[in-house]
Protein backbone atom coordinates (compact mmCIF):
# COMPACT_ATOMS: atom_id res chain seq x y z
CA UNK A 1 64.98 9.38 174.06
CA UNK A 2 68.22 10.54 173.16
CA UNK A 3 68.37 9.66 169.40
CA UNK A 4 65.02 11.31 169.40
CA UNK A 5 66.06 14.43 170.95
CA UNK A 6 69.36 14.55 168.93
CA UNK A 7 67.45 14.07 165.68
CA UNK A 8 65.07 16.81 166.84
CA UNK A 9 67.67 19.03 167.30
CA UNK A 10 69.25 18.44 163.97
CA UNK A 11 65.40 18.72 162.45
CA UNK A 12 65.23 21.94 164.41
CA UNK A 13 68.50 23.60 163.12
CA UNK A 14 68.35 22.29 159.58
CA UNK A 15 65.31 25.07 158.86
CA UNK A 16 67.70 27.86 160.99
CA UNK A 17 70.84 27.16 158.80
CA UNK A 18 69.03 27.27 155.54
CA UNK A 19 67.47 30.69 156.80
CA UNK A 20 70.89 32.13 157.81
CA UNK A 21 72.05 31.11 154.11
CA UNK A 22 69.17 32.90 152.68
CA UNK A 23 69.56 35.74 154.68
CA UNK A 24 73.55 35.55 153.44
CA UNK A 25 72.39 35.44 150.03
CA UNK A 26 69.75 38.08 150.12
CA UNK A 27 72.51 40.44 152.12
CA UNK A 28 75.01 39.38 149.44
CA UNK A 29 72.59 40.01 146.68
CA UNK A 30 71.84 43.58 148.37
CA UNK A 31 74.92 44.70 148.18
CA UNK A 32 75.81 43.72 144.45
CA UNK A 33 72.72 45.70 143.41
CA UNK A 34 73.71 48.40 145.80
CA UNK A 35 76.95 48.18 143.98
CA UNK A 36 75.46 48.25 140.56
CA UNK A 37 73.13 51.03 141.87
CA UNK A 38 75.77 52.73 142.94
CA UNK A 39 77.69 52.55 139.81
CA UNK A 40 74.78 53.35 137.24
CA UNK A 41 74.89 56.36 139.50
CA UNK A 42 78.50 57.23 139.03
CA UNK A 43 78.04 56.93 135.10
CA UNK A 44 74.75 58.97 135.25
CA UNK A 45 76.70 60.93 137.34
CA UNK A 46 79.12 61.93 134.67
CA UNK A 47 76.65 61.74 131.47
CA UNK A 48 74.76 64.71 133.40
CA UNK A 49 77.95 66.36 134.21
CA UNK A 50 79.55 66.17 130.49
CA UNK A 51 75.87 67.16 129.79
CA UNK A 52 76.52 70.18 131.80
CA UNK A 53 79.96 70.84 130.64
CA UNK A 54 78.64 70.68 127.17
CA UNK A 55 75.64 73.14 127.85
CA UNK A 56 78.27 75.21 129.26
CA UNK A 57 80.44 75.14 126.75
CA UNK A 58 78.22 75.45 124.06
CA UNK A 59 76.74 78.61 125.75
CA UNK A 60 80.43 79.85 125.98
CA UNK A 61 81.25 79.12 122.30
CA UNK A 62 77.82 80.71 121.27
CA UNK A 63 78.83 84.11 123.42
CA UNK A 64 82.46 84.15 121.85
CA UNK A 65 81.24 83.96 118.28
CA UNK A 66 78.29 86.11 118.92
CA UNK A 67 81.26 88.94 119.77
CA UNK A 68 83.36 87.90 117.11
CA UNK A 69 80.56 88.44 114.74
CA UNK A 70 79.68 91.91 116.25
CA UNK A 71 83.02 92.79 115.86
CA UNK A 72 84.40 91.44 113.00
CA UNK A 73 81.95 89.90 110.57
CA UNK A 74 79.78 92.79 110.55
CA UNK A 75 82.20 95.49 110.52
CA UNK A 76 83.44 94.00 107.10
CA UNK A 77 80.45 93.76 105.84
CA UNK A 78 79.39 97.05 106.23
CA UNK A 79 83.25 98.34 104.95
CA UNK A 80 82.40 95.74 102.06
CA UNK A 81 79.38 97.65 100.78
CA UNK A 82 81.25 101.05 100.86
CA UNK A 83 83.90 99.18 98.41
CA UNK A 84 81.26 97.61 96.48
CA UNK A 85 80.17 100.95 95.74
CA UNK A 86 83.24 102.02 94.98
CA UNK A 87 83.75 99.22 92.01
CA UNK A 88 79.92 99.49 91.18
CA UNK A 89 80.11 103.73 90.82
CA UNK A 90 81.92 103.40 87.38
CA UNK A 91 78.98 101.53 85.75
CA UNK A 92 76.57 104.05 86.96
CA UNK A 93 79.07 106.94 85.70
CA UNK A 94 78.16 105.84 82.10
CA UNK A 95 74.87 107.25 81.82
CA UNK A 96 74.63 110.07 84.08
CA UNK A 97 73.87 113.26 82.81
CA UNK A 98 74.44 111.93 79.11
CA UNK A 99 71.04 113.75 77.65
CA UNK A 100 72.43 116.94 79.18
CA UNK A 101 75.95 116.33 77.38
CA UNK A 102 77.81 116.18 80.49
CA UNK A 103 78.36 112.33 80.51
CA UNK A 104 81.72 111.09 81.63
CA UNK A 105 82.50 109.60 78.00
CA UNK A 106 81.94 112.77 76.59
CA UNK A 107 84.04 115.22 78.59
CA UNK A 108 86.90 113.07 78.92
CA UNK A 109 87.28 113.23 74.90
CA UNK A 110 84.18 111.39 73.32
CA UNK A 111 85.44 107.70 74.97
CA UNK A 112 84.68 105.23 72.02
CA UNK A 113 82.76 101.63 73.32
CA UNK A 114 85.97 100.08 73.16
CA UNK A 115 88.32 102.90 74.96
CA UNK A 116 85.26 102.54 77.84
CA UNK A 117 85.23 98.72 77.86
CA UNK A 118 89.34 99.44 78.96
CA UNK A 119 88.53 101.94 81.29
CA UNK A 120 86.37 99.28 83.15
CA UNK A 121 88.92 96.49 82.35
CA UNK A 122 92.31 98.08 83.96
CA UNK A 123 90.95 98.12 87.14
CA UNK A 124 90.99 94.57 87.51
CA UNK A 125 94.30 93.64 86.08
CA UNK A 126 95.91 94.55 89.38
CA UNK A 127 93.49 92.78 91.36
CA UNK A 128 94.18 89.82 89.55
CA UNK A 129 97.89 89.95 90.32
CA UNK A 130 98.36 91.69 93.52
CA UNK A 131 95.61 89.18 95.05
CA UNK A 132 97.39 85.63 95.86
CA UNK A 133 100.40 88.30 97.76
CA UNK A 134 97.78 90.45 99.53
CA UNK A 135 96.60 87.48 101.61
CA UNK A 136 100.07 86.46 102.75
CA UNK A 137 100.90 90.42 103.47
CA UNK A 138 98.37 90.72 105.49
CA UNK A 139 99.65 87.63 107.66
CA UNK A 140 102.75 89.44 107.81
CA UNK A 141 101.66 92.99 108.83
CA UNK A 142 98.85 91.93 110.63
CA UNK A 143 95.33 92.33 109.59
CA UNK A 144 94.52 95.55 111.31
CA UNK A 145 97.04 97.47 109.33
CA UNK A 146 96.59 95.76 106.33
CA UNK A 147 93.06 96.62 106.00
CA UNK A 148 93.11 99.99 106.94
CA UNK A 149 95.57 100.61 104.55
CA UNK A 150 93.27 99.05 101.94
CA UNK A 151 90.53 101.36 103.05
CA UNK A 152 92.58 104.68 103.33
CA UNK A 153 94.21 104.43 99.86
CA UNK A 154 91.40 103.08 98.30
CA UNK A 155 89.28 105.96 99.12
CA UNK A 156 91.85 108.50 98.39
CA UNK A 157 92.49 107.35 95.17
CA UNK A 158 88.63 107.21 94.34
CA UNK A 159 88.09 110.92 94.96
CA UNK A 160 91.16 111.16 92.74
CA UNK A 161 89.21 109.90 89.88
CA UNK A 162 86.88 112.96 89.81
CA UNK A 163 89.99 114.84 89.04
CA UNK A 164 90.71 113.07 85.56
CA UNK A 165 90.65 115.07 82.56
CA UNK A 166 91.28 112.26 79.73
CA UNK A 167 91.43 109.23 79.18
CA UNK A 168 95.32 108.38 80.15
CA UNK A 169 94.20 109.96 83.73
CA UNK A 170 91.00 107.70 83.89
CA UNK A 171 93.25 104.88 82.84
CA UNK A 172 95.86 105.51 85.60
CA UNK A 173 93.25 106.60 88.18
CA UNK A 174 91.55 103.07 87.46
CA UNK A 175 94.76 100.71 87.74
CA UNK A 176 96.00 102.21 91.31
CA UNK A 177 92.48 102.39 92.67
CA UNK A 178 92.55 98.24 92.24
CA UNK A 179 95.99 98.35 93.16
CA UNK A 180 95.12 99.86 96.14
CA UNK A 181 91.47 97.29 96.68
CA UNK A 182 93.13 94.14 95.84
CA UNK A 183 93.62 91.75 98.63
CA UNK A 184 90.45 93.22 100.44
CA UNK A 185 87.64 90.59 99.81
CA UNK A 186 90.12 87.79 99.97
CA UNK A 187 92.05 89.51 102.81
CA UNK A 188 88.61 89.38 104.81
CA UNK A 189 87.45 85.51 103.96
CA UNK A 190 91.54 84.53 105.06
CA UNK A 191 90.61 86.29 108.46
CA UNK A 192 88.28 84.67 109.22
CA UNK A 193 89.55 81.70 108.75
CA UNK A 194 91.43 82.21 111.78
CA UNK A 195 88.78 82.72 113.67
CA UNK A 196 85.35 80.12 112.49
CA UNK A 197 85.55 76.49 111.14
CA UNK A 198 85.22 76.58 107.33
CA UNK A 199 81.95 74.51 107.91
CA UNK A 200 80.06 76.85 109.96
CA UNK A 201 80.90 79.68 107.48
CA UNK A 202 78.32 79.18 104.86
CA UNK A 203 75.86 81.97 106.35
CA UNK A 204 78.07 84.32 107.69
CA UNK A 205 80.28 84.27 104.05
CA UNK A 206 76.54 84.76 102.28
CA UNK A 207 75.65 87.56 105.00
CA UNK A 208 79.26 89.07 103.86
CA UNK A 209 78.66 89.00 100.27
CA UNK A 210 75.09 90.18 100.74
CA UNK A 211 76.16 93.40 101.60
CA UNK A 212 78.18 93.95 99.38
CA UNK A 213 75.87 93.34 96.65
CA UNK A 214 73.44 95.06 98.29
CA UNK A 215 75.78 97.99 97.14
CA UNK A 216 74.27 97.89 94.14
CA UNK A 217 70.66 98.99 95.01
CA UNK A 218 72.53 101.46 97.31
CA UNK A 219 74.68 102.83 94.74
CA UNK A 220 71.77 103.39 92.25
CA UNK A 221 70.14 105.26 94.28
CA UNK A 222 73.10 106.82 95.12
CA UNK A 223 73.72 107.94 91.41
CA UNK A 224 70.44 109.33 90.80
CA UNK A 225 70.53 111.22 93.65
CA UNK A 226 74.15 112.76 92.75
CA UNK A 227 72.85 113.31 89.02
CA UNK A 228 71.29 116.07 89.96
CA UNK A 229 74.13 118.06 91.32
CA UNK A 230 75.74 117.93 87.68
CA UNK A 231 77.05 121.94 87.44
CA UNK A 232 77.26 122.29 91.23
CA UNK A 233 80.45 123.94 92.07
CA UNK A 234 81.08 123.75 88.41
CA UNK A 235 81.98 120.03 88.43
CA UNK A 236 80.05 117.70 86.55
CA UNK A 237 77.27 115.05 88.33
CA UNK A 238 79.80 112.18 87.72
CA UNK A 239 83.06 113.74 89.40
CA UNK A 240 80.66 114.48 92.27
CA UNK A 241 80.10 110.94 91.96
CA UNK A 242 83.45 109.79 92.78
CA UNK A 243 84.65 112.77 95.06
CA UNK A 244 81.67 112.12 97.54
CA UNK A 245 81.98 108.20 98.08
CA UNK A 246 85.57 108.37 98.34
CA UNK A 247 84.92 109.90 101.84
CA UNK A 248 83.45 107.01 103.83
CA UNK A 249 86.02 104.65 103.09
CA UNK A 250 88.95 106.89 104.34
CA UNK A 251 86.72 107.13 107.55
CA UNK A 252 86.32 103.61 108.16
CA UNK A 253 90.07 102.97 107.49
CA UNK A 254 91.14 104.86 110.23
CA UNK A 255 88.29 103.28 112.93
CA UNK A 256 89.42 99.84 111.55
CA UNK A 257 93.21 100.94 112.70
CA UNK A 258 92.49 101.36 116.20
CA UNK A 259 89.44 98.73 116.54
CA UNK A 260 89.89 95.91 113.92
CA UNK A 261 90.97 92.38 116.08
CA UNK A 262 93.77 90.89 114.94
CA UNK A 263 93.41 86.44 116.12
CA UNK A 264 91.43 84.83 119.18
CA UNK A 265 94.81 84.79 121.31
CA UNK A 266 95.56 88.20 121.34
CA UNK A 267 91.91 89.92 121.25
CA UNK A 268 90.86 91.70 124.35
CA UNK A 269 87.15 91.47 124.17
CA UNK A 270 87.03 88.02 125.07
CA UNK A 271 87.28 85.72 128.16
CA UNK A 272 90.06 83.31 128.47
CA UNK A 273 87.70 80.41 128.08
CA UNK A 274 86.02 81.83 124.91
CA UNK A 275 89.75 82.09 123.41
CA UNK A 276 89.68 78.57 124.44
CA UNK A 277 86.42 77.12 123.26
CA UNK A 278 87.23 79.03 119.41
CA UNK A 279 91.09 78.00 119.17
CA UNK A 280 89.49 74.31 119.83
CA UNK A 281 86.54 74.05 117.16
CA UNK A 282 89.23 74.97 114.80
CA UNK A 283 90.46 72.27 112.65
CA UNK A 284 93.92 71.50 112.45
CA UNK A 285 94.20 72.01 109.04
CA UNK A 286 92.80 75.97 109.45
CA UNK A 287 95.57 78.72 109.46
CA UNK A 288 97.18 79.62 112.99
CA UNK A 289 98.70 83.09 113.86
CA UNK A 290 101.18 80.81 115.47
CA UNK A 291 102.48 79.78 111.81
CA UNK A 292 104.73 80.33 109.46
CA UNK A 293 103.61 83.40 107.40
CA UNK A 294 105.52 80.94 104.40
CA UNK A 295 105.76 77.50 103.86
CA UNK A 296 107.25 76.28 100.78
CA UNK A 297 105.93 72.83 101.52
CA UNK A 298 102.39 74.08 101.66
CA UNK A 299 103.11 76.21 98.40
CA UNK A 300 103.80 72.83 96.38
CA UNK A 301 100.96 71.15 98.02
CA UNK A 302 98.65 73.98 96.59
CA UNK A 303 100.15 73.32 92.69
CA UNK A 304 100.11 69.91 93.23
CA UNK A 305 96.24 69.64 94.03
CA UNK A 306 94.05 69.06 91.35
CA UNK A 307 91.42 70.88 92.82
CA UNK A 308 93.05 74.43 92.47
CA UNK A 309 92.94 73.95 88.76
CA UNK A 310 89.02 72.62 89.09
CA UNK A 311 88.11 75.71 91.44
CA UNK A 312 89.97 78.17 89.11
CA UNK A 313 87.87 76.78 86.31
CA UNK A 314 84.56 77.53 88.57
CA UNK A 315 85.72 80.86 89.16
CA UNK A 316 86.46 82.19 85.58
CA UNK A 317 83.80 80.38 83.52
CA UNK A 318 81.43 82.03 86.30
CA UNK A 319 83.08 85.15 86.24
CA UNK A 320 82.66 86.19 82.52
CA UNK A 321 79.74 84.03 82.01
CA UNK A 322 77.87 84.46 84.74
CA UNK A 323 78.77 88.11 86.25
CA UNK A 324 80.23 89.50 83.04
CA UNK A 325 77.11 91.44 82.60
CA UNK A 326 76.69 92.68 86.20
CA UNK A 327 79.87 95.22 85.10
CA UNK A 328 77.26 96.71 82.40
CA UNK A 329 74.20 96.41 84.07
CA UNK A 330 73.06 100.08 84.05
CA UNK A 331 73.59 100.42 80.50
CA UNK A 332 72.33 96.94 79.52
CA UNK A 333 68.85 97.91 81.30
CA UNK A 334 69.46 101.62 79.75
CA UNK A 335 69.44 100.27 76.17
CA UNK A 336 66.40 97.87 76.67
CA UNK A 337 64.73 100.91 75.43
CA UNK A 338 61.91 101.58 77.73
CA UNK A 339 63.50 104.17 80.51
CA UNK A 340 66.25 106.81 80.75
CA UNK A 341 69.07 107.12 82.08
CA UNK A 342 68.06 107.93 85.73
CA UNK A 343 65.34 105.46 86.03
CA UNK A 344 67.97 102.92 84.57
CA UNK A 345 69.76 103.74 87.39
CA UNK A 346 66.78 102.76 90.12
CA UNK A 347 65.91 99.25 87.83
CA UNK A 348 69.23 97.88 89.19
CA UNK A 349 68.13 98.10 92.67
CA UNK A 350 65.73 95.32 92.43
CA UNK A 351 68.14 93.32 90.79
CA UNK A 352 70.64 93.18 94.01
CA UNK A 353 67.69 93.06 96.11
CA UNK A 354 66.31 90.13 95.18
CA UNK A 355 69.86 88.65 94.78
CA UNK A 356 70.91 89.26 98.46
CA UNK A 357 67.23 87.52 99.60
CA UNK A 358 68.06 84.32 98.05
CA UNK A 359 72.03 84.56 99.03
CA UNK A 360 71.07 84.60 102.64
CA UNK A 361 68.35 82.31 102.29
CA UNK A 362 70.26 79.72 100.47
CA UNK A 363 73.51 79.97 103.33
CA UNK A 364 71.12 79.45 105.94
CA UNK A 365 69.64 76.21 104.08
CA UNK A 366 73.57 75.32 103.47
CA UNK A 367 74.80 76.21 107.05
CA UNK A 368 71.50 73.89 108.34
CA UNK A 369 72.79 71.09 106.10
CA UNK A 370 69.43 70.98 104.34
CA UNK A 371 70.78 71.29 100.31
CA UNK A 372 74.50 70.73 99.33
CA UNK A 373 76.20 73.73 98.11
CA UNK A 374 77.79 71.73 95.13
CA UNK A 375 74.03 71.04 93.75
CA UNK A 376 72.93 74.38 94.73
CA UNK A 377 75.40 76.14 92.77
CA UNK A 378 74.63 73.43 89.28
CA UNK A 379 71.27 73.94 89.84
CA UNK A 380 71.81 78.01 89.84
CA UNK A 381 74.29 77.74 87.06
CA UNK A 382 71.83 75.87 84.72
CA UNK A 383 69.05 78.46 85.91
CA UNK A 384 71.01 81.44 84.33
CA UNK A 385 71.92 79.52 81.51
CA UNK A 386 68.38 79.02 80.88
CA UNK A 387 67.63 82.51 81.09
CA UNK A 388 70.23 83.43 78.85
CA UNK A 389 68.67 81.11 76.38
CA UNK A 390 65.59 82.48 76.57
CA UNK A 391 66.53 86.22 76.31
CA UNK A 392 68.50 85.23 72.49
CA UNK A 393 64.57 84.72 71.73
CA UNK A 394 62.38 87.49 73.36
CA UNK A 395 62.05 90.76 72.10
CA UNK A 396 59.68 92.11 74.82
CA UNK A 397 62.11 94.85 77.30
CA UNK A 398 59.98 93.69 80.18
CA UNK A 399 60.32 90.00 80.03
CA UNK A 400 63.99 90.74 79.14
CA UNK A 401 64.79 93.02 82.15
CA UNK A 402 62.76 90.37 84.15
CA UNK A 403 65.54 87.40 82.84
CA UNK A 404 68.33 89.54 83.41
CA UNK A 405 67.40 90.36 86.98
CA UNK A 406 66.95 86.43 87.40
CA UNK A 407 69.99 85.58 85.72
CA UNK A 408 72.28 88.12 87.61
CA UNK A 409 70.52 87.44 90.86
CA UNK A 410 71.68 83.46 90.05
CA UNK A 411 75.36 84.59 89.44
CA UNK A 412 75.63 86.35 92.28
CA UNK A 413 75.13 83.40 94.61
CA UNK A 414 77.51 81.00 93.46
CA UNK A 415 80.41 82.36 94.87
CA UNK A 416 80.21 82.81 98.49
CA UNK A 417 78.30 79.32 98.77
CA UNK A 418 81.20 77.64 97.26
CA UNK A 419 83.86 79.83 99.11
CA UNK A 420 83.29 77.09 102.58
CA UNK A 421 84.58 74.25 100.73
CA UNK A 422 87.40 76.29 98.60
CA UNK A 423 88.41 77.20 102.60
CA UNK A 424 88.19 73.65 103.77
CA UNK A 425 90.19 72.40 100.90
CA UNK A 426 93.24 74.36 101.70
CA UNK A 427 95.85 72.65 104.55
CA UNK A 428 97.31 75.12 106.28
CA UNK A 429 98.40 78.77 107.15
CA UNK A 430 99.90 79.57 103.88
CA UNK A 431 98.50 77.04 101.96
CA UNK A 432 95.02 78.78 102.86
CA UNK A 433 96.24 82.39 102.00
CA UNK A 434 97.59 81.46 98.46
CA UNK A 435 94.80 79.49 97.46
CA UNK A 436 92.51 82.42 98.70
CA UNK A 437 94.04 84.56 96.56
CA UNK A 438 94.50 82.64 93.67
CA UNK A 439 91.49 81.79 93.65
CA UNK A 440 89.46 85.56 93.89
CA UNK A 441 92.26 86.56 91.53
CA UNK A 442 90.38 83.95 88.80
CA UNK A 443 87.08 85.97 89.56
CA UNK A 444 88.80 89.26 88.41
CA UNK A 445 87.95 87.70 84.72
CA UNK A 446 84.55 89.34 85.41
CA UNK A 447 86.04 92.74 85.02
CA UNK A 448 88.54 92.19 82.41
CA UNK A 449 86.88 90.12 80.20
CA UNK A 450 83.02 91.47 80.95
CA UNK A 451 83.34 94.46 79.35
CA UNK A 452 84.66 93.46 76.55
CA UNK A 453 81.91 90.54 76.15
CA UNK A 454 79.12 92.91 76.52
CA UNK A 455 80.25 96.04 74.66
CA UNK A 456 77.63 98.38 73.22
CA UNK A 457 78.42 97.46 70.27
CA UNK A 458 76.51 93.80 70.74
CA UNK A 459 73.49 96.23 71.94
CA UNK A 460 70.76 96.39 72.24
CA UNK A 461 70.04 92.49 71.87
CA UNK A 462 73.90 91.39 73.38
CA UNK A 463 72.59 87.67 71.32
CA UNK A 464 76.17 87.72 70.73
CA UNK A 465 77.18 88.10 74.38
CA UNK A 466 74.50 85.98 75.91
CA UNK A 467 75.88 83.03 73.74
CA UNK A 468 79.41 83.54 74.99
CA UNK A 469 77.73 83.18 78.71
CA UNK A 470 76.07 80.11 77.69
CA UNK A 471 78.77 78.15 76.40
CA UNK A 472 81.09 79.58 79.86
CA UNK A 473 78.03 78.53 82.15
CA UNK A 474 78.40 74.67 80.54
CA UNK A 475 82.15 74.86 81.76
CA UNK A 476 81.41 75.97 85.02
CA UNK A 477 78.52 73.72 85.43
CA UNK A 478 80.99 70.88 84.19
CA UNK A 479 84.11 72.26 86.37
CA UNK A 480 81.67 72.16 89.74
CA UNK A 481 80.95 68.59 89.03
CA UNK A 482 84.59 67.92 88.78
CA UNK A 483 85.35 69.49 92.42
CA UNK A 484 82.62 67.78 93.92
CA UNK A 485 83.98 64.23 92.69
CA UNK A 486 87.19 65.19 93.94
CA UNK A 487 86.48 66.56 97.12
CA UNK A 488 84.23 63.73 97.82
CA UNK A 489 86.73 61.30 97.26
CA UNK A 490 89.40 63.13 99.41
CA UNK A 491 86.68 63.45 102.08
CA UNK A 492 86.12 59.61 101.53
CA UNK A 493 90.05 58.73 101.77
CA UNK A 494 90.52 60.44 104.80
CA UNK A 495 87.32 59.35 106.78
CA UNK A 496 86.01 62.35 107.12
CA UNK A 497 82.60 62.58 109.46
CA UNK A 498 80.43 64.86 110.53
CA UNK A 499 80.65 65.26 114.36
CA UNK A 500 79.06 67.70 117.06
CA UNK A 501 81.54 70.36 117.70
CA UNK A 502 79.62 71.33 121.11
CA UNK A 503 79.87 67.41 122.40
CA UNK A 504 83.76 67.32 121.20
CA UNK A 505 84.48 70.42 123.16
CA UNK A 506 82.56 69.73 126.33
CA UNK A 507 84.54 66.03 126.43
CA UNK A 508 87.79 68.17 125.64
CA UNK A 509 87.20 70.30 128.72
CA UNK A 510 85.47 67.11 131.47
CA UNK A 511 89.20 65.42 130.39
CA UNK A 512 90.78 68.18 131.18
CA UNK A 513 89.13 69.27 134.43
């Protein structure tokens, strides 16, 4: 009986141990999958919050630029259409008033084609020089007194010009007036380089330069309005010209004095955390206000780069052979033959129209990453070429004022879409400002050389001067191709990716916090 009962016993607590060892298990089990519940929790945890910090930082970021662009992008653009009206006013001068004999050419001593192709010309000479300096002055003095000294003298000097009574005073009047403009367009991309990545500058540099070409529809108008005060006061329609838009600019000089921010650390207007968020989505290589205004290092860096002599290519075979004609556009439209003077006036409007519709359009596609800017500016470049070819072999006004306004509308995209990745290619404070410079310097070939390509004398067919854009428009076409292999590769070397500036600045702040 008592084997029996022993060996029921052990029968008995065989089935009770085996539970309790389940029941250890299952407990043991329990708590690992509370423990991996609890730390898929702790990451989802901090996925949502780094979500959150990014949301929050991106909706900082988009707040600090949305003021920056208020007041700064769009107060230079609007200052850049007054100056673009300034350097546009000349062309328009040419033919006002000429049927009444009160043309400029003709009261400041009968002005022969090639005495008016220097008039045009001297303006830019100082540009062309005083440019690469202007950019590293106005690091120096800081760019709220730089630029409204820009604007003040500029506009002085321009009402000055309504004064002249030959052609040495037209001359003079012309060099210090770009004296006193250079170093503004430049002076304004080097700005705001300080302030916005060079990659998420495409559409606010093509909403920049759209204004300013939009001058030109404003300053026709302008002209044909003014035309018909020619005798008022006893002044003739294209001294009234000059006198009146010489006005606005000293205006705006003196607001841009006392309102104009300087760099994200100093400005007022913004919370400490959107000085934060912008001084982080800058890239190191980006100018600083913090550095040196010169760095000799940086200076041989720029010369040693082969891509400053590849962009400076871009910019002068462009400059004469694409824009050359913009500088003669009134008269060029004038001598198709089938309007007057006035009305030639008005047929440049649509011209600058149409141009600043497919500059914004194609920054927008650029800034959305949906068409490269290198092959959007070959494809552009061969487009005006083309239309160059074609007007050698019309002879109908209308289809050649139609291929002009094409052609012009081409040129003046190429430019500001290629102006990002001159920015990004620069290293540096003062390596940025020089090769800013330089490099808008290079454009002033428009101006010098223009006029001289499309004199009247090549009228009214300019076959001569169309071919001399053709052959140009091959070199630039050529010299983009160039800086596109070459940034490509340096891109390449240096591992360059594309990466979600919102994401890298909400992990910069959750590491921080």
């Amino acid at each position: 009986m008592g084997e029996e009962t022993n060996i029921t016993l052990a029968v008995d607590l065989l089935p009770r141990a085996s539970t309790k060892t389940t029941m250890a298990a299952v407990a043991t089990r329990r708590e690992a999958e509370q423990g991996i519940d609890s730390k898929d929790a702790a990451v989802s945890e901090m996925a949502t919050h780094a979500d959150s910090i990014s949301e929050e930082s991106k909706a900082i970021g988009e707040a600090a630029y949305r003021k920056a662009d208020i007041r700064i992008l769009l107060w230079y653009s609007f200052v850049y259409l007054i100056m673009r009206i300034h350097v546009s006013n000349i062309t328009n001068t040419a033919i006002i008033n000429v049927e009444e004999g009160d043309g400029i050419k003709n009261q400041l001593g009968n002005l022969t084609s090639g005495q008016w192709a220097w008039v045009l010309s001297i303006f830019y000479y100082p540009y062309m020089f005083f440019e690469p300096t202007s950019t590293i002055l106005l690091k120096y003095f800081s760019p709220r007194i730089w630029m409204s000294r820009i604007m003040i003298t500029w506009g002085i000097i321009s009402m000055c010009q309504g004064a002249t009574q030959n052609y040495a005073g037209i001359l003079a009047a012309r060099f210090f007036l770009g004296l006193a403009e250079s170093g503004y367009y430049p002076g304004v991309l080097y700005h705001l380089s300080f302030w916005y990545p060079a990659k998420s500058t495409a559409l606010r540099i093509a909403v920049f330069y759209a204004s300013g070409q939009f001058s030109g529809t404003i300053s026709g108008l302008l002209a044909y309005a003014i035309s018909f005060m020619n005798g008022v006061g006893g002044l003739a329609g294209w001294r009234w010209v000059f006198i009146l838009e010489g006005i606005p600019a000293i205006l705006c000089g003196t607001y841009t004095y006392f309102a104009l921010p300087n760099y994200p650390e100093t400005s007022t207007f913004l919370t400490e955390e959107q000085r934060k968020i912008i001084l982080q989505r800058l890239p190191k290589t980006q100018p600083t206000s913090s550095a040196n205004t010169w760095d000799s290092k940086q200076i041989k860096t720029v010369f040693k780069d082969p891509t400053t002599a590849t962009f400076t290519l871009i910019w002068i075979c462009h400059a004469i052979g694409g824009w050359g004609v913009s500088q003669v556009l009134p008269t060029v439209i004038y001598e198709l033959g089938f309007t007057d003077s006035a009305n030639s006036q008005l047929l440049t409007m649509p011209t600058y129209a149409f141009a600043c519709i497919c500059l914004i359009f194609i920054g927008w596609a650029i800034q959305r990453q949906k068409i490269s800017p290198w092959i959007a500016a070959i494809v552009l470049e061969i487009l005006a070429c083309t239309c160059y070819v074609v007007l050698i072999c019309v002879k109908d006004s209308i289809a050649k004022y139609v291929l002009i306004m094409i052609a012009t509308s081409c040129s003046i995209c190429i430019y500001p879409i290629l102006w990002p990745e001159r920015i990004r290619a620069a290293h540096g404070t003062t390596a940025a400002g020089l090769t800013i410079g330089l490099t808008n310097a290079a454009a002033q070939m428009t101006g010098i050389v223009g006029p001289q390509v499309y004199q009247s004398k090549f009228g009214p067919t300019y076959r001569v001067s169309y071919s001399i854009s053709i052959g140009l428009l091959f070199g630039a076409v050529a010299s983009v191709g160039m800086t596109w292999y070459l940034i490509r590769k340096r891109d390449l070397a240096v591992g360059e990716v594309k990466s979600d500036d919102e994401a890298k600045v909400g992990r910069e702040l959750m590491g921080k916090s």
